[in-house]
N, C-alpha and C. Protein backbone atom coordinates (compact mmCIF):
# COMPACT_ATOMS: atom_id res chain seq x y z
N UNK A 1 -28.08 9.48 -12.69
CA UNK A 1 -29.47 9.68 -12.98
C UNK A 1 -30.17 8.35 -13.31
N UNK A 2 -29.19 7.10 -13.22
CA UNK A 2 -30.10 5.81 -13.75
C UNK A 2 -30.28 5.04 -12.78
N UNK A 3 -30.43 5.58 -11.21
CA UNK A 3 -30.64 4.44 -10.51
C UNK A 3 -31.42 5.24 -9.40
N UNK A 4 -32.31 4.56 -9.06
CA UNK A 4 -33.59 5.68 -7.98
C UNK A 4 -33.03 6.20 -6.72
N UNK A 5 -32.00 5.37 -6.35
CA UNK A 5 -31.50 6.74 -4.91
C UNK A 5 -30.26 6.16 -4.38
N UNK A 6 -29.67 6.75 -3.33
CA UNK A 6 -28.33 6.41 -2.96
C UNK A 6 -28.36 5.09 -2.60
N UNK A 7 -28.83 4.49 -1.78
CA UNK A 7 -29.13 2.97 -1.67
C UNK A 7 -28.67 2.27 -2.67
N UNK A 8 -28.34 2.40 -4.20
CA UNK A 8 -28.25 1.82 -5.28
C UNK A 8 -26.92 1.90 -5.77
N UNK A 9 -26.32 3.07 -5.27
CA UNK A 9 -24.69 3.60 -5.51
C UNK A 9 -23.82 2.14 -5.34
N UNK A 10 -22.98 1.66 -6.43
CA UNK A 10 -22.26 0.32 -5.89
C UNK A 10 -20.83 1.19 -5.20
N UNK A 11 -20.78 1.06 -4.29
CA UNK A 11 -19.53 1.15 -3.33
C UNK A 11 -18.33 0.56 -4.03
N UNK A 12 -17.04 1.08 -4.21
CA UNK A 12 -16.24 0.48 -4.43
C UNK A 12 -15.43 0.00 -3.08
N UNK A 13 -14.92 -1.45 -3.28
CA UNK A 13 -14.58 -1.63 -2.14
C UNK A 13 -12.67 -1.77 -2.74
N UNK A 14 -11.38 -1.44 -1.87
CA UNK A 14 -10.16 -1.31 -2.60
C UNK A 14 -9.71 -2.12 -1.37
N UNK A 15 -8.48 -2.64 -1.63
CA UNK A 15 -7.39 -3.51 -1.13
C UNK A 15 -7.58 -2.91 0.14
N UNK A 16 -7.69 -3.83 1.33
CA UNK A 16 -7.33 -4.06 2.63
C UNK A 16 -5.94 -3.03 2.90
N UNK A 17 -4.86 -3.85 2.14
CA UNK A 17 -3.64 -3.45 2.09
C UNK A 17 -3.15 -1.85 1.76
N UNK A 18 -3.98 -1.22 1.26
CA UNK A 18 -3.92 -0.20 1.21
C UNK A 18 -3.99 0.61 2.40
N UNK A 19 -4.54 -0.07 3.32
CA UNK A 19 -4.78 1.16 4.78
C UNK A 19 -3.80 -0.55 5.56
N UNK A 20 -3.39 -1.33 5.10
CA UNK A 20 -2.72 -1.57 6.79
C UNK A 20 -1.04 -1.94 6.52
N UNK A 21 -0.45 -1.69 5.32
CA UNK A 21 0.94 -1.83 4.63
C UNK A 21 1.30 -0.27 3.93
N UNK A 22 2.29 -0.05 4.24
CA UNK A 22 2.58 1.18 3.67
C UNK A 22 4.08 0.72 3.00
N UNK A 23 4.52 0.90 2.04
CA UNK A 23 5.46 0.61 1.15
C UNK A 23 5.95 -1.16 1.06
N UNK A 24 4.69 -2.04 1.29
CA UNK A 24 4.75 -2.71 1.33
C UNK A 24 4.75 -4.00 2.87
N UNK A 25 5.17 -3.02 3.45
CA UNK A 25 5.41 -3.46 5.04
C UNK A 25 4.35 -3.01 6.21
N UNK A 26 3.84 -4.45 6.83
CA UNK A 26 2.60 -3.81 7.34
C UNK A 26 2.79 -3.07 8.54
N UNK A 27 1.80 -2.18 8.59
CA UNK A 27 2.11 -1.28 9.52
C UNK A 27 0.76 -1.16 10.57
N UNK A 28 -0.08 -2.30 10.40
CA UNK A 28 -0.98 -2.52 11.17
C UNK A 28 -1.33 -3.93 12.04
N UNK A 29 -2.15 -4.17 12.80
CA UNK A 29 -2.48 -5.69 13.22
C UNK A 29 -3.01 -6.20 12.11
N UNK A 30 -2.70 -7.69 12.45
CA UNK A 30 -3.26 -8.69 11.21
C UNK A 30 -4.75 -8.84 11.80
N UNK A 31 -5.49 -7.84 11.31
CA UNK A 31 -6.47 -8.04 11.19
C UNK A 31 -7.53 -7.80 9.89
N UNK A 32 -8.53 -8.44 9.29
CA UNK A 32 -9.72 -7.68 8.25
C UNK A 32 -9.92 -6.31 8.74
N UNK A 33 -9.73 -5.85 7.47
CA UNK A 33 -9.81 -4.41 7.40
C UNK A 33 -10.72 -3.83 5.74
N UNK A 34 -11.98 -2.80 6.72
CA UNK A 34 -12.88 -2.74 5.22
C UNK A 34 -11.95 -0.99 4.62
N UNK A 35 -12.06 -1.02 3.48
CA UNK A 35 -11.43 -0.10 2.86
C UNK A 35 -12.26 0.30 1.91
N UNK A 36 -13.83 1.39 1.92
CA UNK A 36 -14.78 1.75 0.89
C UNK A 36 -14.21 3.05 0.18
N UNK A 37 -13.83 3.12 -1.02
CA UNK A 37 -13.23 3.93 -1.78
C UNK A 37 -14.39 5.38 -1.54
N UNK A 38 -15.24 5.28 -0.84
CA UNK A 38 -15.48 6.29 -0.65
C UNK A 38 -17.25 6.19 -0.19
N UNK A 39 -18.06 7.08 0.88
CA UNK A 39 -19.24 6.38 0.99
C UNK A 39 -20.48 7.49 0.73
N UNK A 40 -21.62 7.27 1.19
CA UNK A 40 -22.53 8.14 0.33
C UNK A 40 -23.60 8.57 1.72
N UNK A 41 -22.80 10.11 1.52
CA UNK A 41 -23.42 11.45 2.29
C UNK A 41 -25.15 11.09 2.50
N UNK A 42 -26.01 10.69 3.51
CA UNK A 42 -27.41 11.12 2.98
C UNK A 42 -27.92 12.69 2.54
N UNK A 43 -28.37 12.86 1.88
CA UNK A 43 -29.09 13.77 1.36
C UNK A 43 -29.13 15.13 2.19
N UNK A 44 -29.55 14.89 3.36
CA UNK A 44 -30.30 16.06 4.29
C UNK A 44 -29.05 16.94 4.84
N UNK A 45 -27.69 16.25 4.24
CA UNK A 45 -26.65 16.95 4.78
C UNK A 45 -26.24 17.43 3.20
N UNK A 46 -26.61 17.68 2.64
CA UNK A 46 -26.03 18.27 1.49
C UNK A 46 -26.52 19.25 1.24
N UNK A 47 -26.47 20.12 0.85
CA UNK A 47 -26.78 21.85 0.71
C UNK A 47 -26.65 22.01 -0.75
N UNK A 48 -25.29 21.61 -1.17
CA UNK A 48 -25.40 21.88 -3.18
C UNK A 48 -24.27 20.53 -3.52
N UNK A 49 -24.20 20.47 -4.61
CA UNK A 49 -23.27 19.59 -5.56
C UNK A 49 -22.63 20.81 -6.61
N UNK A 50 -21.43 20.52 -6.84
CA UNK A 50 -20.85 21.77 -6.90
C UNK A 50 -19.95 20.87 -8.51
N UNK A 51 -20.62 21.38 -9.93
CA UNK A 51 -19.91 20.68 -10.89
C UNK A 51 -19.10 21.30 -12.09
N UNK A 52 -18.69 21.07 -13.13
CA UNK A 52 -17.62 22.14 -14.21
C UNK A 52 -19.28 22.75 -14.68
N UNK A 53 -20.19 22.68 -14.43
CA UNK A 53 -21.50 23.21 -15.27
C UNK A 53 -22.47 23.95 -14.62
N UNK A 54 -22.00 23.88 -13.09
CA UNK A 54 -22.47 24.79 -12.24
C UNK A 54 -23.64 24.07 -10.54
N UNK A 55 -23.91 24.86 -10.02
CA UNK A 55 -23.99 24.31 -8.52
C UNK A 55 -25.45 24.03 -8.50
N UNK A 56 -25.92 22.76 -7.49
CA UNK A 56 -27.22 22.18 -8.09
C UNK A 56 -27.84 22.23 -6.63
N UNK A 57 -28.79 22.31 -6.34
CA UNK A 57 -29.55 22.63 -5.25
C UNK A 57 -30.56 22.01 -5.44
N UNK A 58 -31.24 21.38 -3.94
CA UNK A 58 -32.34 20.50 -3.58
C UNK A 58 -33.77 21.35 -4.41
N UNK A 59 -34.22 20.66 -5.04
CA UNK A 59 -34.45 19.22 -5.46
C UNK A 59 -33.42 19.21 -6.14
N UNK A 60 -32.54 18.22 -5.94
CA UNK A 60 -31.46 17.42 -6.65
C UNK A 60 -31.81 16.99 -7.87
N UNK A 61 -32.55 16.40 -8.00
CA UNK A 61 -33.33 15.24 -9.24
C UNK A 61 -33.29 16.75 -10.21
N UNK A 62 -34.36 17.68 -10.12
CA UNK A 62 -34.38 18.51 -10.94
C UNK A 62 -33.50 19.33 -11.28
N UNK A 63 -32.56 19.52 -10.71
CA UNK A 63 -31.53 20.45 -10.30
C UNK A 63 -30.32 19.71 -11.30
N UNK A 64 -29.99 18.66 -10.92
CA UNK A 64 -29.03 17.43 -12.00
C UNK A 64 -29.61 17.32 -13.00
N UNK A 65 -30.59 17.19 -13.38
CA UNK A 65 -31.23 16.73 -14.59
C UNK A 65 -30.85 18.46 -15.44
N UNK A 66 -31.55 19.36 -14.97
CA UNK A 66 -31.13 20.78 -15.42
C UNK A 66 -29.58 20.87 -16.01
N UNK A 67 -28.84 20.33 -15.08
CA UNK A 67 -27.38 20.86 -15.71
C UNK A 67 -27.21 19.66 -16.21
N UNK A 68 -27.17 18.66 -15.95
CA UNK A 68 -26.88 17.33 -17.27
C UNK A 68 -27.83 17.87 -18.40
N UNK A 69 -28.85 18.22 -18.97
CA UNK A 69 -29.27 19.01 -20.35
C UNK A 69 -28.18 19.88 -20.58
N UNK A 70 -28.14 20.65 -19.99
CA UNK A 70 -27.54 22.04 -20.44
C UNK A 70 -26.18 21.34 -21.16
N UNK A 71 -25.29 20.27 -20.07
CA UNK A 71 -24.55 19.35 -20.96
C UNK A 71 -24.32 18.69 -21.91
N UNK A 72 -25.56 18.31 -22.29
CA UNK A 72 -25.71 17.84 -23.35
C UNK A 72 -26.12 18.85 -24.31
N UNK A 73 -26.63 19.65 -24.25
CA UNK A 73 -26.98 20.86 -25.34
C UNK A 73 -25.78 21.45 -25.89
N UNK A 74 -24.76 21.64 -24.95
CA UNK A 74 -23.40 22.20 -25.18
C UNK A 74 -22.65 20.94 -25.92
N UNK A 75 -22.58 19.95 -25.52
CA UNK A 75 -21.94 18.80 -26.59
C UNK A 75 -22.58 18.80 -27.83
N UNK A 76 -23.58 18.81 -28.27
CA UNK A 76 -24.13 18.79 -29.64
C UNK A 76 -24.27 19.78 -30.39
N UNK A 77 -23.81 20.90 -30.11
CA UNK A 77 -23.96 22.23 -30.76
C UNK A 77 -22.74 22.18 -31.28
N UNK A 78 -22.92 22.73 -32.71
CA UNK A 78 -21.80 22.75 -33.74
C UNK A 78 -20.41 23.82 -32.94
C-alpha cells in the first residue's frame, strides 16, 4: 500500500546459478542468465487476490485497504 503502482515493486533478482547448476554442477551453457524471484502480473489479468483475511476484488486499492483495516482492527483488539 506504500508505493503508487506495480512499476514500483523492487524485483528480486536471485543467483544466476540457481537455474544453470544443479547440485553444484552446471547443467547449462556458460552463458548470463536473469533469474527474477518472481514478476508482476499487470492488473487487467487479475480477477481477485486471495489472502488469510479474505478475497479482494477490483478496485484493488479499496478492496486491500478494506482487508488490511479489518487487519489491523483484529490485531488491536484485546
Amino acid at each position: 500500500m506504500s508505493i503508487p503502482d506495480g512499476d514500483h515493486i523492487p524485483i528480486e533478482e536471485r543467483s544466476a546459478a540457481e537455474v544453470t547448476h544443479l547440485q553444484g554442477i552446471r547443467i547449462a551453457p556458460d552463458v548470463d542468465a536473469a533469474h527474477p524471484a518472481f514478476d508482476v502480473t499487470p492488473a487487467r489479468y487479475i480477477a481477485a487476490i486471495f489472502t488469510e483475511r479474505g478475497a479482494a476484488r477490483a478496485p484493488f486499492t479499496d478492496s486491500l485497504r478494506a482487508l488490511l483495516a479489518s487487519a489491523q482492527s483484529v490485531a488491536t483488539t484485546p
